[in-house]
N, C-alpha and C. Protein backbone atom coordinates (compact mmCIF):
# COMPACT_ATOMS: atom_id res chain seq x y z
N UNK A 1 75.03 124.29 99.84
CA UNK A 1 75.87 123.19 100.27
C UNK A 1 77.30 123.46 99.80
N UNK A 2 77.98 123.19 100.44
CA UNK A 2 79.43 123.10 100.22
C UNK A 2 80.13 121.95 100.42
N UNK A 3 81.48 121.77 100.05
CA UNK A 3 81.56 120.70 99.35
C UNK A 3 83.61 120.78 99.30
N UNK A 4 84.07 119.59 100.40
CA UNK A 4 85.59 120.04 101.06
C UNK A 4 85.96 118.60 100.72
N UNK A 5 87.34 118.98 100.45
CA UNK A 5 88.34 117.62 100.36
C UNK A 5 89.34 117.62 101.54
N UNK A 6 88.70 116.58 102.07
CA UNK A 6 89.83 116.26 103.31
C UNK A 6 91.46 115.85 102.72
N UNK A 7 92.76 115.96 103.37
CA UNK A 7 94.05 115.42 102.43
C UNK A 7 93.90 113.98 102.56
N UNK A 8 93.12 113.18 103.35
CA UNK A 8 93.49 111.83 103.66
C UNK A 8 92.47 111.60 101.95
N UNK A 9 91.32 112.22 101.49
CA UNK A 9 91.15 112.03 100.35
C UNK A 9 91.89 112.17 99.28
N UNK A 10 92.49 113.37 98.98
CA UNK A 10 93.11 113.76 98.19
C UNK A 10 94.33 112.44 98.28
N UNK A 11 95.05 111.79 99.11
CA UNK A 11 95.67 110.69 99.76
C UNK A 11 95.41 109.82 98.77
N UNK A 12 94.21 109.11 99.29
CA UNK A 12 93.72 107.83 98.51
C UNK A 12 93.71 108.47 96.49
N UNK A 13 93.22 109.02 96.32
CA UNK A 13 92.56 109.42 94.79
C UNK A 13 93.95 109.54 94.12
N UNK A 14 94.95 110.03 94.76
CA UNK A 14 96.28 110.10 93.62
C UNK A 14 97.04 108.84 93.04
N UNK A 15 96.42 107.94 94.11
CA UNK A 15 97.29 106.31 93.59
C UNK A 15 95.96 105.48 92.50
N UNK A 16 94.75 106.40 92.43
CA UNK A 16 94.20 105.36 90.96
C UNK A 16 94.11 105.70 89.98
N UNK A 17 93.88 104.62 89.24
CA UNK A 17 94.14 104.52 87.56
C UNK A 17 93.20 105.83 87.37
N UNK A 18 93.83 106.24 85.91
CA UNK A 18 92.86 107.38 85.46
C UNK A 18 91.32 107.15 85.09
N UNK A 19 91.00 105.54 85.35
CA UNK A 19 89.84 105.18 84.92
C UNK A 19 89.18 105.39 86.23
N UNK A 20 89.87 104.57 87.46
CA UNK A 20 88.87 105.02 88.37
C UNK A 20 88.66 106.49 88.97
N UNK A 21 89.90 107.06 88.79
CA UNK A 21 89.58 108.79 88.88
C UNK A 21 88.58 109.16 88.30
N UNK A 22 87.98 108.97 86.91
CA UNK A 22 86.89 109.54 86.26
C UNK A 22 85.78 109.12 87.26
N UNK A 23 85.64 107.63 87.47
CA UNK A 23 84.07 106.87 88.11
C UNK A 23 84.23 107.96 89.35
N UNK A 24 85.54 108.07 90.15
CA UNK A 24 85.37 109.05 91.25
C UNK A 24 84.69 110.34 90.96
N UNK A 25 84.93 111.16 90.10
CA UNK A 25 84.71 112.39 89.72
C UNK A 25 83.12 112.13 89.38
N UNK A 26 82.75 111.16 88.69
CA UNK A 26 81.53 111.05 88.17
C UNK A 26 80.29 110.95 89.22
N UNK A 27 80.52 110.18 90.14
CA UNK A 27 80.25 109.68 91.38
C UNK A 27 79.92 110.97 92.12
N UNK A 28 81.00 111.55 92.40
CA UNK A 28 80.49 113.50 93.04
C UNK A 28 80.26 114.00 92.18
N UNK A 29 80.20 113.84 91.07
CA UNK A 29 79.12 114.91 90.09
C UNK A 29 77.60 114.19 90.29
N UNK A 30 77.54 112.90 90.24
CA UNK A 30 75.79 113.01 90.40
C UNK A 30 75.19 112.62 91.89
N UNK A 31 75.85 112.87 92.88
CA UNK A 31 76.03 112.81 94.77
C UNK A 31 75.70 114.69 94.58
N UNK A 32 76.27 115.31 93.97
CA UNK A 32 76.15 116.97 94.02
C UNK A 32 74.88 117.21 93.30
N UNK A 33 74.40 116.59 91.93
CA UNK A 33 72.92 116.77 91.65
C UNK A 33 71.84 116.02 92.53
N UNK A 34 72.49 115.43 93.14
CA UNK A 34 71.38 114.73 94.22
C UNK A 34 71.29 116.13 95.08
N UNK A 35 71.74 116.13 96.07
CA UNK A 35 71.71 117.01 97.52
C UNK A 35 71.21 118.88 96.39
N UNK A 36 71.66 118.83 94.96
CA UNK A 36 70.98 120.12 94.73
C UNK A 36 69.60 120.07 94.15
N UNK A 37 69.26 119.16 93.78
CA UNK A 37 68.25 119.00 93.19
C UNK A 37 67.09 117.89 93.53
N UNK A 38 67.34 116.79 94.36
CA UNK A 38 66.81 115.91 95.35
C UNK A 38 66.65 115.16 94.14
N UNK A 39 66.99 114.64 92.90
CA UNK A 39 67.08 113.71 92.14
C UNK A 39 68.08 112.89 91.83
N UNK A 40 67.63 111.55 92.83
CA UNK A 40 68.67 110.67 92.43
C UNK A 40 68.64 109.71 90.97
N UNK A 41 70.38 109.85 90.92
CA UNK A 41 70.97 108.95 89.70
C UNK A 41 70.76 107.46 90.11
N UNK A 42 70.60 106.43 89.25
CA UNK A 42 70.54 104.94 89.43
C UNK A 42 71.94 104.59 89.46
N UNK A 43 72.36 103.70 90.29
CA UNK A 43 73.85 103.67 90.98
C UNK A 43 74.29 104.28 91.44
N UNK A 44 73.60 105.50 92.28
CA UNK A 44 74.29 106.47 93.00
C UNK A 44 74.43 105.17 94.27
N UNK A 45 73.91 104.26 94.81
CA UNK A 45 74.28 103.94 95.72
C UNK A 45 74.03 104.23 97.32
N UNK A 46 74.00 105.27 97.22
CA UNK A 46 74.03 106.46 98.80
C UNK A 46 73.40 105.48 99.50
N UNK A 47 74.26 105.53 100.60
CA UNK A 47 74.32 104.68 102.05
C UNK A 47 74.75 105.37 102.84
N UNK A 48 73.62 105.49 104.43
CA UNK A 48 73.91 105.84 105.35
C UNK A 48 75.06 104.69 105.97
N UNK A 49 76.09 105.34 107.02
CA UNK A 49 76.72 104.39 107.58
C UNK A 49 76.55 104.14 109.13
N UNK A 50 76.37 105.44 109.70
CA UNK A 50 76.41 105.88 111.13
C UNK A 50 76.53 107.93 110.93
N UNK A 51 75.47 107.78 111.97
CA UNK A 51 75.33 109.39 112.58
C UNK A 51 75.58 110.35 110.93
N UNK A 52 76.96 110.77 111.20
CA UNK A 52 76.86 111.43 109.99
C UNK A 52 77.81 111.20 108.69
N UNK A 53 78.67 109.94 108.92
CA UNK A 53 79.26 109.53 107.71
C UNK A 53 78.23 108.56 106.75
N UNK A 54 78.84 108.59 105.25
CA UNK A 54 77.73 108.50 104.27
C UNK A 54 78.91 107.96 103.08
N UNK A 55 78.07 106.70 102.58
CA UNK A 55 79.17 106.54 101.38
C UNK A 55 77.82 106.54 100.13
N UNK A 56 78.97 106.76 98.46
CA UNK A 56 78.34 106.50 97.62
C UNK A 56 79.39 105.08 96.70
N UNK A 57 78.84 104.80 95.75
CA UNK A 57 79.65 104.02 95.01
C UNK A 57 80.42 104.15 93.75
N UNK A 58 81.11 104.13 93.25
CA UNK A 58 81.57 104.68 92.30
C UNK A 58 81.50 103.26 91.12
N UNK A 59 81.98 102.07 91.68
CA UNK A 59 81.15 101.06 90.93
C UNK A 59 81.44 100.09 92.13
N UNK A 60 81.91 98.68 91.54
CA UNK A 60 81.29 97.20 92.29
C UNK A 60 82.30 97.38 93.69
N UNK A 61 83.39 97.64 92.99
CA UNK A 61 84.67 98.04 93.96
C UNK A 61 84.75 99.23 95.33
N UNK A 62 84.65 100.17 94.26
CA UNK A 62 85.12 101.27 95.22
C UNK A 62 84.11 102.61 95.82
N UNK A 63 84.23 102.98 96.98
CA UNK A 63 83.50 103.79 97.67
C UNK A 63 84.14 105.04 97.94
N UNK A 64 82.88 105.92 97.94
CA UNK A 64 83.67 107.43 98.10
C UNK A 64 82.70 107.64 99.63
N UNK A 65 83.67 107.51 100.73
CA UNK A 65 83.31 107.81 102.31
C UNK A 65 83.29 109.71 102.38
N UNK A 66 81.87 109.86 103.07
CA UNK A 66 82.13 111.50 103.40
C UNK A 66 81.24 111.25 104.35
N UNK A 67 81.44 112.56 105.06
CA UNK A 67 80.62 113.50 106.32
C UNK A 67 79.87 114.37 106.28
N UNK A 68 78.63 114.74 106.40
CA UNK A 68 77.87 115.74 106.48
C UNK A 68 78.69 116.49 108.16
N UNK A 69 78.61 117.64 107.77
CA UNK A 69 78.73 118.59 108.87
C UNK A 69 78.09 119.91 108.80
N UNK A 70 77.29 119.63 108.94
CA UNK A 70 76.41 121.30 108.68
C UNK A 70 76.13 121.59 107.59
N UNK A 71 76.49 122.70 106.82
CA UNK A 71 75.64 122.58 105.39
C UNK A 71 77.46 121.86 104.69
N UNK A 72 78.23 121.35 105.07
CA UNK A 72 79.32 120.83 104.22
C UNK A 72 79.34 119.67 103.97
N UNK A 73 79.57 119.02 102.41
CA UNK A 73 80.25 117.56 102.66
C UNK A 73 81.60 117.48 102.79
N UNK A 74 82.30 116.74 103.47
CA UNK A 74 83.55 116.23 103.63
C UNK A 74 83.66 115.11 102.83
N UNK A 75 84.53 115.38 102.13
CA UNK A 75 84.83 113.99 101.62
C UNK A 75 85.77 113.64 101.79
N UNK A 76 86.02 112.09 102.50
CA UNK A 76 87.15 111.47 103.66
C UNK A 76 88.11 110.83 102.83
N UNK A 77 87.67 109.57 102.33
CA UNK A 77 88.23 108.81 101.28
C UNK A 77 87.95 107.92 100.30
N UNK A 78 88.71 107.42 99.42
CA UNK A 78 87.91 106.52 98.22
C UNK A 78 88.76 105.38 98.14
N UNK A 79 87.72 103.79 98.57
CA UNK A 79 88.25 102.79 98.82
C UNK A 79 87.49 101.76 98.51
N UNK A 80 87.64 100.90 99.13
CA UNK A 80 86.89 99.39 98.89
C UNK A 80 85.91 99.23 100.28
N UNK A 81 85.11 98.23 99.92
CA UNK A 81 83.92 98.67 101.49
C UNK A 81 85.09 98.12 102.58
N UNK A 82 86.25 97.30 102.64
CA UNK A 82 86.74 96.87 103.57
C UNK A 82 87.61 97.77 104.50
N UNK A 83 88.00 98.84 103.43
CA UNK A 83 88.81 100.19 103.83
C UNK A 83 87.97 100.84 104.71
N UNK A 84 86.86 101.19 104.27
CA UNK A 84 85.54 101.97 104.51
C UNK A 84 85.59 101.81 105.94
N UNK A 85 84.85 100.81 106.29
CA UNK A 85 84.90 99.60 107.36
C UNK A 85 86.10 99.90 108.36
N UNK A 86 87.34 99.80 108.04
CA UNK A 86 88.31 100.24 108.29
C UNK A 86 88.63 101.31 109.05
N UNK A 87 88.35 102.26 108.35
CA UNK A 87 88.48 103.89 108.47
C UNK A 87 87.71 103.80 109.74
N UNK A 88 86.34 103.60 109.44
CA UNK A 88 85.01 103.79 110.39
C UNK A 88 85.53 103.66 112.03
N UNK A 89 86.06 101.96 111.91
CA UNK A 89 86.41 101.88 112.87
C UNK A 89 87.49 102.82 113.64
N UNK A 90 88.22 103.00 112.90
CA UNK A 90 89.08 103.71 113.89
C UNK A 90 88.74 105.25 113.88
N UNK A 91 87.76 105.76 113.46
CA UNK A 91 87.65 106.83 113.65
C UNK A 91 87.11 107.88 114.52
């Protein structure tokens, strides 16, 4: 599996606190022991959304939106479910 940062991610992640940067980072560290090891973490969250976008949670707030595309994840952006929602739609 491989594993890509879209810029509209990189986008969102530079405007939060260094606290939620960690929950982000933490969030794709145990989303990456999932898909390598098929053992999920408690609060991983993972939600299908449609076809092939997929969010996890990072906590009550904020969501990390990605794409499966073949053996890659994309990861789109990190927001609130309303952003999410958001994005979806117009995408």
């Amino acid at each position: 599996m491989k594993y890509e940062h879209k810029p509209s991610f990189d986008n969102t992640i530079k405007d939060l606190s260094p606290i939620r940067k960690i929950k982000v980072k933490e969030a794709i560290r145990d989303m990456v022991i999932f898909f390598e090891t098929r053992k999920r973490t408690s609060g991983l969250g993972l939600k299908k959304l449609r076809k092939n976008y997929w969010e996890i949670r990072t906590d009550l707030k904020d969501r990390i939106l990605f794409r499966l595309k073949g053996d890659t994840v994309e990861f789109i952006i990190v927001g609130s479910h309303d952003e999410i929602k958001r994005y979806l739609k117009n995408a």
